[in-house]
N, C-alpha and C. Protein backbone atom coordinates (compact mmCIF):
# COMPACT_ATOMS: atom_id res chain seq x y z
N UNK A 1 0.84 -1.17 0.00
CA UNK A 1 0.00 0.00 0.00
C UNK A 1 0.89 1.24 0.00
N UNK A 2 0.60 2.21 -0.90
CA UNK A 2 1.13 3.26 -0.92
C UNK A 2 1.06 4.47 0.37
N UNK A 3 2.00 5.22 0.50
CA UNK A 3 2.01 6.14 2.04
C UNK A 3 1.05 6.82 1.59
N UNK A 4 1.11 7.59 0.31
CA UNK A 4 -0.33 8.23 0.01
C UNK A 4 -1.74 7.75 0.88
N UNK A 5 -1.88 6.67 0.46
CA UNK A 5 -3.30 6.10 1.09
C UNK A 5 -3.02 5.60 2.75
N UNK A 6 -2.25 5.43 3.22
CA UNK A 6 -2.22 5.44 4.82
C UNK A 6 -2.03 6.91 4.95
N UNK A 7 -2.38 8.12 4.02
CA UNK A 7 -2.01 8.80 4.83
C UNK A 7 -3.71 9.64 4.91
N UNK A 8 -4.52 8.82 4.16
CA UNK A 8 -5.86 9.36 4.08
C UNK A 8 -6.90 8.96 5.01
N UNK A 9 -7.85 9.44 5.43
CA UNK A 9 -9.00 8.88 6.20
C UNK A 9 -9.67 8.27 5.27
N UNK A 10 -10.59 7.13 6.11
CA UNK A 10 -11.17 6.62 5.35
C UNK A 10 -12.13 6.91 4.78
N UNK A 11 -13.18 8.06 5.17
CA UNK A 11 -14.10 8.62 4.02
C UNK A 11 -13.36 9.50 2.99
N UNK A 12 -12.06 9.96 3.12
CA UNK A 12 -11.30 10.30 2.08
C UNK A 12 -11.12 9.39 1.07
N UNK A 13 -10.78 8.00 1.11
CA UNK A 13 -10.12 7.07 0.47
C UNK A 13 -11.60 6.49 0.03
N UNK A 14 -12.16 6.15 0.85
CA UNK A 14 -13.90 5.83 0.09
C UNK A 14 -14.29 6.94 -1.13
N UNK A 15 -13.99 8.26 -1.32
CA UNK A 15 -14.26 8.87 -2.12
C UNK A 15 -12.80 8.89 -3.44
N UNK A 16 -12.42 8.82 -3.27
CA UNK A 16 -11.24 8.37 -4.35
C UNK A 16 -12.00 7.06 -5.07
N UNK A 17 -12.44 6.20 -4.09
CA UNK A 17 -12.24 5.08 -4.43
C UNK A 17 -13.49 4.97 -5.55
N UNK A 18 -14.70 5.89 -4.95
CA UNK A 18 -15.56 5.67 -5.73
C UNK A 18 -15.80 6.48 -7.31
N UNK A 19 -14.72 7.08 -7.24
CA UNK A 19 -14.35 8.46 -8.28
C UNK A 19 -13.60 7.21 -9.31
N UNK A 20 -12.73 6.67 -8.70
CA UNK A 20 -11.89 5.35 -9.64
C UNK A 20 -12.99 4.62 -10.34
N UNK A 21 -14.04 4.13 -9.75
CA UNK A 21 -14.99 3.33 -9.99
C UNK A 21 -15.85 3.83 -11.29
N UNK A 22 -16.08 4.98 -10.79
CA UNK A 22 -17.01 5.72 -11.59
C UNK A 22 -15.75 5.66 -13.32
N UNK A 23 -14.96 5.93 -13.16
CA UNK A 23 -14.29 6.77 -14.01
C UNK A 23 -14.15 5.17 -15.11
N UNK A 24 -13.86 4.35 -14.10
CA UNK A 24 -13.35 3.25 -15.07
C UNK A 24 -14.76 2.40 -15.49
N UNK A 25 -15.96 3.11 -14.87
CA UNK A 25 -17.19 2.24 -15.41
C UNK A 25 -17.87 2.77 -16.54
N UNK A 26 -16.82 4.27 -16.83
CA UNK A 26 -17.75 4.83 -17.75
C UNK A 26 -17.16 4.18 -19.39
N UNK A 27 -16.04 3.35 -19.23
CA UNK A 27 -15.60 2.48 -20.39
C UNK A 27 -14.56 3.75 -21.23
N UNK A 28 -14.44 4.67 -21.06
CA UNK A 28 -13.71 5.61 -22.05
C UNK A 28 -12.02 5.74 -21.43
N UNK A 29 -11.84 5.00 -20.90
CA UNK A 29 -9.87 5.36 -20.07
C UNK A 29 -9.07 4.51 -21.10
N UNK A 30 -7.92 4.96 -21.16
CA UNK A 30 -7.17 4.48 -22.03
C UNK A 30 -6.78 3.01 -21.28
N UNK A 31 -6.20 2.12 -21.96
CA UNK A 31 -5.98 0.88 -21.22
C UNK A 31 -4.82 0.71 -20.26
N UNK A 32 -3.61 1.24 -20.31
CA UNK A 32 -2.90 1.56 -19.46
C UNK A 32 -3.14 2.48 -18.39
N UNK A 33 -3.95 3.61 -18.39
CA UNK A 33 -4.44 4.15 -17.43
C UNK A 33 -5.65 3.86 -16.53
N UNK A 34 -6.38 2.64 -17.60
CA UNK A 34 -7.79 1.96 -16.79
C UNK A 34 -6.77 0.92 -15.46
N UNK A 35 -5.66 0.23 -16.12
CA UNK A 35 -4.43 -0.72 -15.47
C UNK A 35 -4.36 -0.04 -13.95
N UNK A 36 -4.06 1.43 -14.58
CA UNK A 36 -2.93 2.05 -13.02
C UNK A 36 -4.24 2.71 -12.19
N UNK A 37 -5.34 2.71 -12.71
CA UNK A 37 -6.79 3.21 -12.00
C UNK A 37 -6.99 1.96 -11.12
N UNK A 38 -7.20 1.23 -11.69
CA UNK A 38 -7.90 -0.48 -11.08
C UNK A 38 -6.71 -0.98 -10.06
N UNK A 39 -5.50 -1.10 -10.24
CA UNK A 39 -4.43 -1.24 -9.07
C UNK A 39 -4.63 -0.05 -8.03
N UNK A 40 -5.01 1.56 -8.06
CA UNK A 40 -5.15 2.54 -7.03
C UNK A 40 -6.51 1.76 -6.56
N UNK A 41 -7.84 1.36 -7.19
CA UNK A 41 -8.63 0.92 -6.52
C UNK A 41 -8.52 -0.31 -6.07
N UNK A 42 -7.88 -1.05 -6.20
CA UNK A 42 -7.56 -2.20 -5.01
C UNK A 42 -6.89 -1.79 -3.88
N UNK A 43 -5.86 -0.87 -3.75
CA UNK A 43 -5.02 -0.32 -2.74
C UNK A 43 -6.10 0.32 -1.95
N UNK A 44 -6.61 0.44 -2.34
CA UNK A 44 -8.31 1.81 -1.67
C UNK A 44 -9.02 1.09 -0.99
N UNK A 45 -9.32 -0.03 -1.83
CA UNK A 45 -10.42 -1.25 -1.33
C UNK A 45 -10.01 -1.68 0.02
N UNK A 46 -8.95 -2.28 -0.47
CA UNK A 46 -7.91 -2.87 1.04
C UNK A 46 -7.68 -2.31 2.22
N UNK A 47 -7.52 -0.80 1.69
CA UNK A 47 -7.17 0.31 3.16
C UNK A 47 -8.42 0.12 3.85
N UNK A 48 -9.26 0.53 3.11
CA UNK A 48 -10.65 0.55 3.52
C UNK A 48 -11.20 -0.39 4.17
N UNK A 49 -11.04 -1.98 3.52
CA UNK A 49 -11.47 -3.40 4.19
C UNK A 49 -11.06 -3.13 5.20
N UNK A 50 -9.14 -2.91 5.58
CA UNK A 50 -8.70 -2.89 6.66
C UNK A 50 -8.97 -2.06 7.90
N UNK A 51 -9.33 -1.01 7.44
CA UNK A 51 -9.79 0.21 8.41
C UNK A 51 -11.05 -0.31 9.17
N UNK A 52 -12.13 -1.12 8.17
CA UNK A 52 -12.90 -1.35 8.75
C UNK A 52 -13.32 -2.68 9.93
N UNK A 53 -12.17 -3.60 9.43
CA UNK A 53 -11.95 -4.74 10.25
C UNK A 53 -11.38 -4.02 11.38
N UNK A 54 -11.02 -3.16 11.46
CA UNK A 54 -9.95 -2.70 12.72
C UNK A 54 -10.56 -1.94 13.92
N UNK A 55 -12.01 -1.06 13.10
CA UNK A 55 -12.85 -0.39 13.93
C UNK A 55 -14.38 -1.58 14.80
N UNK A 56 -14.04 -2.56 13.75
CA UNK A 56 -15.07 -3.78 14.05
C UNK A 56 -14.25 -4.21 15.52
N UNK A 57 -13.02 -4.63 14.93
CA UNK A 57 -12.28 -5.45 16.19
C UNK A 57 -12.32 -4.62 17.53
N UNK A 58 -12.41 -3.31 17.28
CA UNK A 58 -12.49 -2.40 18.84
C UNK A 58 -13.53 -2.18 19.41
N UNK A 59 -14.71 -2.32 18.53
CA UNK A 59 -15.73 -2.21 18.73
C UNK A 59 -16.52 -3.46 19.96
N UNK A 60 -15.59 -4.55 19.54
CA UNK A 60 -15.93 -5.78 20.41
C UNK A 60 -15.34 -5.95 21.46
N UNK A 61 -14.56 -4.51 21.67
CA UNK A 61 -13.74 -4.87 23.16
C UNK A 61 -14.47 -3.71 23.97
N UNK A 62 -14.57 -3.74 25.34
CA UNK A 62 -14.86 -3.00 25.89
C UNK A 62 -13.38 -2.69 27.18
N UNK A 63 -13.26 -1.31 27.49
CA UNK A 63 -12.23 -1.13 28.80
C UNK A 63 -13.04 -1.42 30.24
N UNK A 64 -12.78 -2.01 30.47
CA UNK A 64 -13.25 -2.12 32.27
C UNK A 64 -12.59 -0.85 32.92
N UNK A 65 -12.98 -0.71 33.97
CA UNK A 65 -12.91 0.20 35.30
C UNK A 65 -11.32 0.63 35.39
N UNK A 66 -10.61 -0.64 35.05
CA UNK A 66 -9.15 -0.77 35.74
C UNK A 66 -8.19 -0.28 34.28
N UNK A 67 -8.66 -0.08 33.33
CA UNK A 67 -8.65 -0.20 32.03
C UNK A 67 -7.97 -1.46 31.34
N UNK A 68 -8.31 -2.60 31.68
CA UNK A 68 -8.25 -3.87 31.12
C UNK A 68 -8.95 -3.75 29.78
N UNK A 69 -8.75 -4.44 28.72
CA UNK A 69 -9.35 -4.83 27.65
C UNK A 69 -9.91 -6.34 27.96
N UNK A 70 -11.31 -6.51 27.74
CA UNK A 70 -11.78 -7.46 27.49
C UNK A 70 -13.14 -7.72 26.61
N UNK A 71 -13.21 -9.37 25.84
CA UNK A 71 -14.59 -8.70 24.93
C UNK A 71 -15.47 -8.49 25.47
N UNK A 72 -16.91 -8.06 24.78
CA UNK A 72 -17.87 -7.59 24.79
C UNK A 72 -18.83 -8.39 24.55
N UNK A 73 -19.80 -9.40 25.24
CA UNK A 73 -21.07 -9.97 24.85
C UNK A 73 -21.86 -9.63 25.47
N UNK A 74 -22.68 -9.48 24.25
CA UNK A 74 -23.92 -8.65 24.40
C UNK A 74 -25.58 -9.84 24.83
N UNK A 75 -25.92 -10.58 26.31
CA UNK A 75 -26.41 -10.97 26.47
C UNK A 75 -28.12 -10.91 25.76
N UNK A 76 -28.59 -12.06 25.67
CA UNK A 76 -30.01 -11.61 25.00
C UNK A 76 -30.70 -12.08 26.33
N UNK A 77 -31.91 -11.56 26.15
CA UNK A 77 -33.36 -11.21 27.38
C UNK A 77 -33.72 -12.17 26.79
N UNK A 78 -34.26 -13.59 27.89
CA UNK A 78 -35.30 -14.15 27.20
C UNK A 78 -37.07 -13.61 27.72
């Protein structure tokens, strides 16, 4: 992954990403430049997958009192 894109937020990089999308769905890019479009949108995709696995994974931890990390289950009511 390029420093460029770690160096973006992720609704930054979601909008790149979808600008790539757009651009290469409209069928008119030259073929070497559709190439180096479609490799920036995988790098995008990925940041993004990753960003979001990462906010998932914290999401399931909660800090206790003592500030321990431990997970989070969310009991159901019967």
């Amino acid at each position: 992954m390029s420093e460029k894109t770690n160096e973006l937020s992720f609704e930054k990089a979601m909008e790149k990403l979808e600008l790539v999308v757009d651009k290469l769905e409209q069928g008119d890019v030259p073929l070497e430049e559709a190439i180096s479009m479609f490799q920036e949108g995988m790098e995008l995709s990925k940041y993004c997958h990753d960003r979001l696995q990462h906010v998932e994974k914290q999401m399931t931890q909660v800090l206790t009192e003592d500030g321990e990390i431990k997970p989070f289950h969310v009991e159901e009511q019967s």
